[in-house]
Protein backbone atom coordinates (compact mmCIF):
# COMPACT_ATOMS: atom_id res chain seq x y z
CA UNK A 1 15.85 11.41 -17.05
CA UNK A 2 16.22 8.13 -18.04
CA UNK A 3 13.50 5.39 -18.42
CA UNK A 4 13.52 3.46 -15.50
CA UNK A 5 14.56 -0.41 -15.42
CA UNK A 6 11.25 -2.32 -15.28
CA UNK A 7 12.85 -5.85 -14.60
CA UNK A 8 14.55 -4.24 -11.54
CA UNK A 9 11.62 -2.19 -10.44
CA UNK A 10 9.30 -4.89 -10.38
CA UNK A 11 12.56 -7.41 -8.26
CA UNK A 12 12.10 -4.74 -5.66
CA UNK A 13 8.23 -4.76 -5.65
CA UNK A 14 8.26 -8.44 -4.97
CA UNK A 15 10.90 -8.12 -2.33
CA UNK A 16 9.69 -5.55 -0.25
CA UNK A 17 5.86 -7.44 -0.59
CA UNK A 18 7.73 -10.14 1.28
CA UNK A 19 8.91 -7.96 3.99
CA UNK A 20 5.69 -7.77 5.10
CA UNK A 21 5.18 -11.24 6.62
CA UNK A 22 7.56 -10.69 9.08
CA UNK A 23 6.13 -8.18 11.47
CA UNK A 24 6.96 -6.59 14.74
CA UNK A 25 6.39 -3.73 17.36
CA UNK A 26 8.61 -1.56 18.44
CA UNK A 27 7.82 1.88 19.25
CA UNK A 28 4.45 3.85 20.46
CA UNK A 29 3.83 7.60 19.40
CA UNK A 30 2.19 9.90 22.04
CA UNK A 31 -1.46 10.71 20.39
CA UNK A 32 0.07 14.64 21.41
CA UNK A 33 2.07 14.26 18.90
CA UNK A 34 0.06 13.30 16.34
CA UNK A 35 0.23 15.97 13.44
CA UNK A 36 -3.09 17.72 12.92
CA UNK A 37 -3.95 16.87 9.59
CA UNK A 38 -4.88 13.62 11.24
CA UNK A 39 -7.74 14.92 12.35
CA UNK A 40 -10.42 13.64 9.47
CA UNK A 41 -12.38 16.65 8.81
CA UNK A 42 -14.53 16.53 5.34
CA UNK A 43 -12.01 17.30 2.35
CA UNK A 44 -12.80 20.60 0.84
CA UNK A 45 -12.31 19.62 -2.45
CA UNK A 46 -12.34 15.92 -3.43
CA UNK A 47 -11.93 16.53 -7.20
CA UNK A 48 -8.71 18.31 -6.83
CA UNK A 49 -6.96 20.04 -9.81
CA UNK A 50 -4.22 17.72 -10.16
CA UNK A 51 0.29 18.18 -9.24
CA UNK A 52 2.00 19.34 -11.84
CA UNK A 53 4.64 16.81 -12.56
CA UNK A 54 7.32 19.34 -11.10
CA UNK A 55 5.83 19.40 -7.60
CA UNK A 56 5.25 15.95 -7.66
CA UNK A 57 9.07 15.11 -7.25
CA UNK A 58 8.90 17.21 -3.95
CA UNK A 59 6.04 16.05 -2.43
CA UNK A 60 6.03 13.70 0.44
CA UNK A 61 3.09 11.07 -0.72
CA UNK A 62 3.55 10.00 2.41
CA UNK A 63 1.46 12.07 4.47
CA UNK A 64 -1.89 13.38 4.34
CA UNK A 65 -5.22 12.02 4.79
CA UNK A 66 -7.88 9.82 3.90
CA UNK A 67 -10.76 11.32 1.80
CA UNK A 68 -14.07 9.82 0.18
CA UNK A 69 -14.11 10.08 -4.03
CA UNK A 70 -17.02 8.85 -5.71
CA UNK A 71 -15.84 8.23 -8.41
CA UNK A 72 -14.06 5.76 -7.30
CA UNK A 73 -13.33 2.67 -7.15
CA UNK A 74 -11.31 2.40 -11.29
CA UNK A 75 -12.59 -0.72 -11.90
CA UNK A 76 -15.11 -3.39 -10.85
CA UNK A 77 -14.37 -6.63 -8.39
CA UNK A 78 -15.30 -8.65 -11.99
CA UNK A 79 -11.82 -8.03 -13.62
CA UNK A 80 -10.51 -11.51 -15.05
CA UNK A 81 -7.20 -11.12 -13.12
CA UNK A 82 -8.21 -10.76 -9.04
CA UNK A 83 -7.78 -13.89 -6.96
CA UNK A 84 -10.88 -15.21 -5.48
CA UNK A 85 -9.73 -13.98 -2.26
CA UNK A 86 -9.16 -10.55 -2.64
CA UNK A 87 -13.00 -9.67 -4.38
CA UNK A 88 -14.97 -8.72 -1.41
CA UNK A 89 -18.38 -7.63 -3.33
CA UNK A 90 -17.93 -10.98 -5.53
CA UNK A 91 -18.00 -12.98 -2.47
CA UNK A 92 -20.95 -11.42 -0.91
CA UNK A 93 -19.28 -8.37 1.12
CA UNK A 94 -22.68 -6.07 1.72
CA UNK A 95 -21.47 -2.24 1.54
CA UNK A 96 -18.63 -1.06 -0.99
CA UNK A 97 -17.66 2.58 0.54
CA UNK A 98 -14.32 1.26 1.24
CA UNK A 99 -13.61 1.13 -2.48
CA UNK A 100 -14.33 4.81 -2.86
CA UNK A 101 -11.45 6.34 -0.68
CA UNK A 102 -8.60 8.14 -2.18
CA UNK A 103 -5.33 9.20 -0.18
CA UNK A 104 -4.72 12.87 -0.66
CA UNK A 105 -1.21 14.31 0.42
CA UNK A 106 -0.15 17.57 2.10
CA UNK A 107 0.07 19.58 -0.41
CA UNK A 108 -0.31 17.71 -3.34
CA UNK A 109 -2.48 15.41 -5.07
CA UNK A 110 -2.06 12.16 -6.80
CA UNK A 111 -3.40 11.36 -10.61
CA UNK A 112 -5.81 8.98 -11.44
CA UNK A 113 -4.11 5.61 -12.37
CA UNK A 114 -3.38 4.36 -15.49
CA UNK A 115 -2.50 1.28 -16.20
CA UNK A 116 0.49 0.27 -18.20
CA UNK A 117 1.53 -3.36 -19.72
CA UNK A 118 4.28 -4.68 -20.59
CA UNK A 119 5.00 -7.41 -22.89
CA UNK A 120 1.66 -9.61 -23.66
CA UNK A 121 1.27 -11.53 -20.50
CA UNK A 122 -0.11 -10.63 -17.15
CA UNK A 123 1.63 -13.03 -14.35
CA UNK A 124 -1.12 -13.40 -11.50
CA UNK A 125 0.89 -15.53 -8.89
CA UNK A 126 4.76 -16.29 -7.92
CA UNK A 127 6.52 -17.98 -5.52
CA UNK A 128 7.52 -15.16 -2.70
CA UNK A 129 9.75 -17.04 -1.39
CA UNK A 130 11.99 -17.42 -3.94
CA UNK A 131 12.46 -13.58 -4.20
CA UNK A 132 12.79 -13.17 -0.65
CA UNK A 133 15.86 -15.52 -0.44
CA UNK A 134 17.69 -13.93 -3.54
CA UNK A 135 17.14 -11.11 -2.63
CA UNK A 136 17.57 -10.96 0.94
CA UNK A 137 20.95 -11.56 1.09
CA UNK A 138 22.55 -9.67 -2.38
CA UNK A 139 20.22 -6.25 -2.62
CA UNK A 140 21.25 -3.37 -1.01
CA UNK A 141 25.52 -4.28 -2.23
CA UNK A 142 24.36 -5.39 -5.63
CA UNK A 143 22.83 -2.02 -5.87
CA UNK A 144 25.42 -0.66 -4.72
CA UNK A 145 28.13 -2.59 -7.04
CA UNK A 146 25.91 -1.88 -9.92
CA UNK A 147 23.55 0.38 -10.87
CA UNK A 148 24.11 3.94 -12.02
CA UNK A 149 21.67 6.61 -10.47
CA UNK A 150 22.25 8.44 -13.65
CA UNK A 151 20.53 5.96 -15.59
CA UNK A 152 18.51 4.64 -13.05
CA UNK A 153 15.82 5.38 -10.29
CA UNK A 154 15.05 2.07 -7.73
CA UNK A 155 11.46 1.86 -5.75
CA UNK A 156 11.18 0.25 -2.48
CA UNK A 157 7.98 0.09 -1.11
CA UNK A 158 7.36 -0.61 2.67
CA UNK A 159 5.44 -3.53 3.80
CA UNK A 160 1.58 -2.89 4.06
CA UNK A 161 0.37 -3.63 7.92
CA UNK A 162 -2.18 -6.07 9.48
CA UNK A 163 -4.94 -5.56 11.77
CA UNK A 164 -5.16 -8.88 13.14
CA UNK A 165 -1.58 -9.05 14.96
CA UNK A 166 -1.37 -8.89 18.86
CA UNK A 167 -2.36 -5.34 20.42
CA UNK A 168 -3.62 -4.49 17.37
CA UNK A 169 -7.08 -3.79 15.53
CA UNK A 170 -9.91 -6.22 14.17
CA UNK A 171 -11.38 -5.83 10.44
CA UNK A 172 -14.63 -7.62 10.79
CA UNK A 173 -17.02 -5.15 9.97
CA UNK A 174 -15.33 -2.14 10.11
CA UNK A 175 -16.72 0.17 7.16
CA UNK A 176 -14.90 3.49 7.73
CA UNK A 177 -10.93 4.48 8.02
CA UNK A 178 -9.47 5.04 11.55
CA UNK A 179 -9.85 8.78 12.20
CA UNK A 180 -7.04 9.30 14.28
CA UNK A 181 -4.23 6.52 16.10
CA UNK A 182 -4.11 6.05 19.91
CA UNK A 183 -1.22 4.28 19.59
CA UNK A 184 0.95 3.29 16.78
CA UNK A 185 2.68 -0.02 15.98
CA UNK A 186 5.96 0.42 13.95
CA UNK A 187 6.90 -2.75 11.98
CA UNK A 188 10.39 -3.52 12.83
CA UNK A 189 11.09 -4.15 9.05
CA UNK A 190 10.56 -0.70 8.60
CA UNK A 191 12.82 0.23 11.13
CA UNK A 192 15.52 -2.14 9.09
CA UNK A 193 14.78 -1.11 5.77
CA UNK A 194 15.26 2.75 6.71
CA UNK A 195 18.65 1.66 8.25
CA UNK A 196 19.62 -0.51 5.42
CA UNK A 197 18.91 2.44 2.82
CA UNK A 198 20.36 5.29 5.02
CA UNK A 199 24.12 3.51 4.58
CA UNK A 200 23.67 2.73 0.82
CA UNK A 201 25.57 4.89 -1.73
CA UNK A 202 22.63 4.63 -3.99
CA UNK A 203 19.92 6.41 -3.52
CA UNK A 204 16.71 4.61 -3.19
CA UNK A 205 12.82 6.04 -3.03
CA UNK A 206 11.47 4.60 -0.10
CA UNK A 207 7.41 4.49 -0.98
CA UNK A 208 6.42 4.41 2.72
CA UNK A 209 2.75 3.11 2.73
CA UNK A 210 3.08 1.55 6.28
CA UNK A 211 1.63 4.40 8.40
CA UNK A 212 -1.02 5.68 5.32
CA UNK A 213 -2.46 2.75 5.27
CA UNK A 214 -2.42 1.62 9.09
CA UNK A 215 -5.97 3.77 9.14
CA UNK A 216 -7.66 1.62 6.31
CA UNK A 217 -8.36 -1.39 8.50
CA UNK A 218 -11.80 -1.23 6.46
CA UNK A 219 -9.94 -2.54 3.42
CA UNK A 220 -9.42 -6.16 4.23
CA UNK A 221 -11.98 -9.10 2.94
CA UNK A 222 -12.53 -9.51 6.36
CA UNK A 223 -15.04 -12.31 6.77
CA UNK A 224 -14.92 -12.10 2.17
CA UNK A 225 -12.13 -13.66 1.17
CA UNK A 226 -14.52 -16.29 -0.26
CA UNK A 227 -18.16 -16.84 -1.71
CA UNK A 228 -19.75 -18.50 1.44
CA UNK A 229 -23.42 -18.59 2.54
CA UNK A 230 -25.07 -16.44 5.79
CA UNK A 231 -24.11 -19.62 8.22
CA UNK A 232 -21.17 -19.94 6.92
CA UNK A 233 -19.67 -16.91 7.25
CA UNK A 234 -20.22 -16.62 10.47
CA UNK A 235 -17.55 -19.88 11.21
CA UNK A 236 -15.24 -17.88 8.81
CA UNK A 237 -12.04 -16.22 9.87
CA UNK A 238 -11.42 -12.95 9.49
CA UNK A 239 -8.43 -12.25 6.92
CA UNK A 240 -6.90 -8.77 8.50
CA UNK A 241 -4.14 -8.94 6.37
CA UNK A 242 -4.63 -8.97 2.78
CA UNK A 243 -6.56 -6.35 0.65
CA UNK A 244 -9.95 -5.96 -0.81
CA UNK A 245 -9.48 -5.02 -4.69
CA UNK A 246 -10.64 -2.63 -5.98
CA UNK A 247 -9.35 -0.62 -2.96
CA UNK A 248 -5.73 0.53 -0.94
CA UNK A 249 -3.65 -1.20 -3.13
CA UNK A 250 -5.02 0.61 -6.22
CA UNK A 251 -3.65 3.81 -4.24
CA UNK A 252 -0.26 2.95 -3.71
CA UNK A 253 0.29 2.01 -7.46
CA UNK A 254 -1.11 6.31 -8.00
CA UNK A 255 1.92 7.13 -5.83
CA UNK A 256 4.02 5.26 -7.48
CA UNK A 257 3.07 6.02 -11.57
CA UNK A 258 3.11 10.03 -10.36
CA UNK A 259 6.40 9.99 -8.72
CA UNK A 260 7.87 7.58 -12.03
């Protein structure tokens, strides 16, 4: 198969990350329902032999469940390239277990990342906006008008939720992933984006992280989105949207180098 378009890849990455500051609720699922590998019993094997590269093209990543790795997290809050606001244990945040969870799919497992660099500079900030405007309005016909699926393979990742919105959960010192949803908000972007692909010609490999990581509201900074003292922390917000690093973003980038 051919090597994948990086430049594109990485347009789509920044696009759908903008998707997910526009949130909304629009359907509940019946706990009944709720499949039964939901329920978060200890993982029989953490260290898993790993997919062969075969079954991971048929595996959902998708779904599965939540289990704890020590060996974990695959790097340390004091890499050079994190934002203030996203190192947790740098900014005083006491326990760390929520570094040490790894998502395991049915039937499958996910390899260890690796990281891979291209070119000899690391961009650490851009201006969302700007991609969300260009690529609002052109994406799904310029894909269409353009690209080759025989040449290339296009990523869109869905938008990560928050646990501060209305109806839904608080981060502040929660240390442990949601065992099991009574209810379950569905961003409406989702909802859009599933529509918008299911009419293109092309098709696109929707990397649905929504509902995976909906039971990781442990993985925010929380009150830790900044070095603040004991008083001052408790005045702090609590940032229920962004994510602690190391941690769930570090998980979605496994699902995405195995299925590449």
């Amino acid at each position: 198969m051919a090597t994948p378009n990086l430049h594109l890849l990485s347009f789509f990455f920044f696009f759908s990350t903008l998707l997910g500051l526009f949130h909304s609720t629009l359907s509940l699922i019946n706990p009944e329902d709720v499949p039964s590998w939901l329920a978060f019993e200890e993982t029989e094997d953490v260290n898993m032999v790993q997919t062969s590269r075969d079954s991971w093209k048929k595996c959902d990543f998708s779904v599965g469940k939540w289990v704890f790795d020590q060996s974990y997290p695959l790097y340390d809050s004091n890499c050079p390239y994190l934002a203030t606001a996203v190192t947790c244990q740098k900014n005083g945040r006491p326990d760390s277990d929520y570094e040490k969870w790894k998502w395991k799919p049915l039937g499958c497992s996910i390899p260890r990342w690796d990281y891979y660099m291209q070119g000899n500079s690391i961009i650490t900030n851009m201006n969302q906006m700007v991609a969300y405007e260009k690529g609002l309005s052109t994406w799904a016909k310029w894909v269409d008008l353009n690209l080759d699926p025989r040449k290339t393979r296009v990523v869109f990742r869905s938008m990560s939720p928050r646990h501060n919105r209305q109806n839904g959960w608080k981060c502040y010192n929660q240390r442990q992933p949601v065992k099991y949803f009574s209810h379950l908000h569905v961003p409406g972007p989702l909802v859009v984006l599933k529509g918008v692909l299911k009419r293109m010609r092309f098709p696109v490999y929707l990397q649905d992280i929504t509902t995976m990581t909906a039971f990781r509201r442990d993985g925010h900074p929380s009150v830790y989105s900044k070095a603040l003292s004991q008083e001052e922390r408790q005045k702090q917000g609590s940032d229920c949207s962004h994510w602690c690093l190391p941690g769930v973003p570090d998980i979605w980038n496994e699902m995405l180098s195995a299925w590449l």
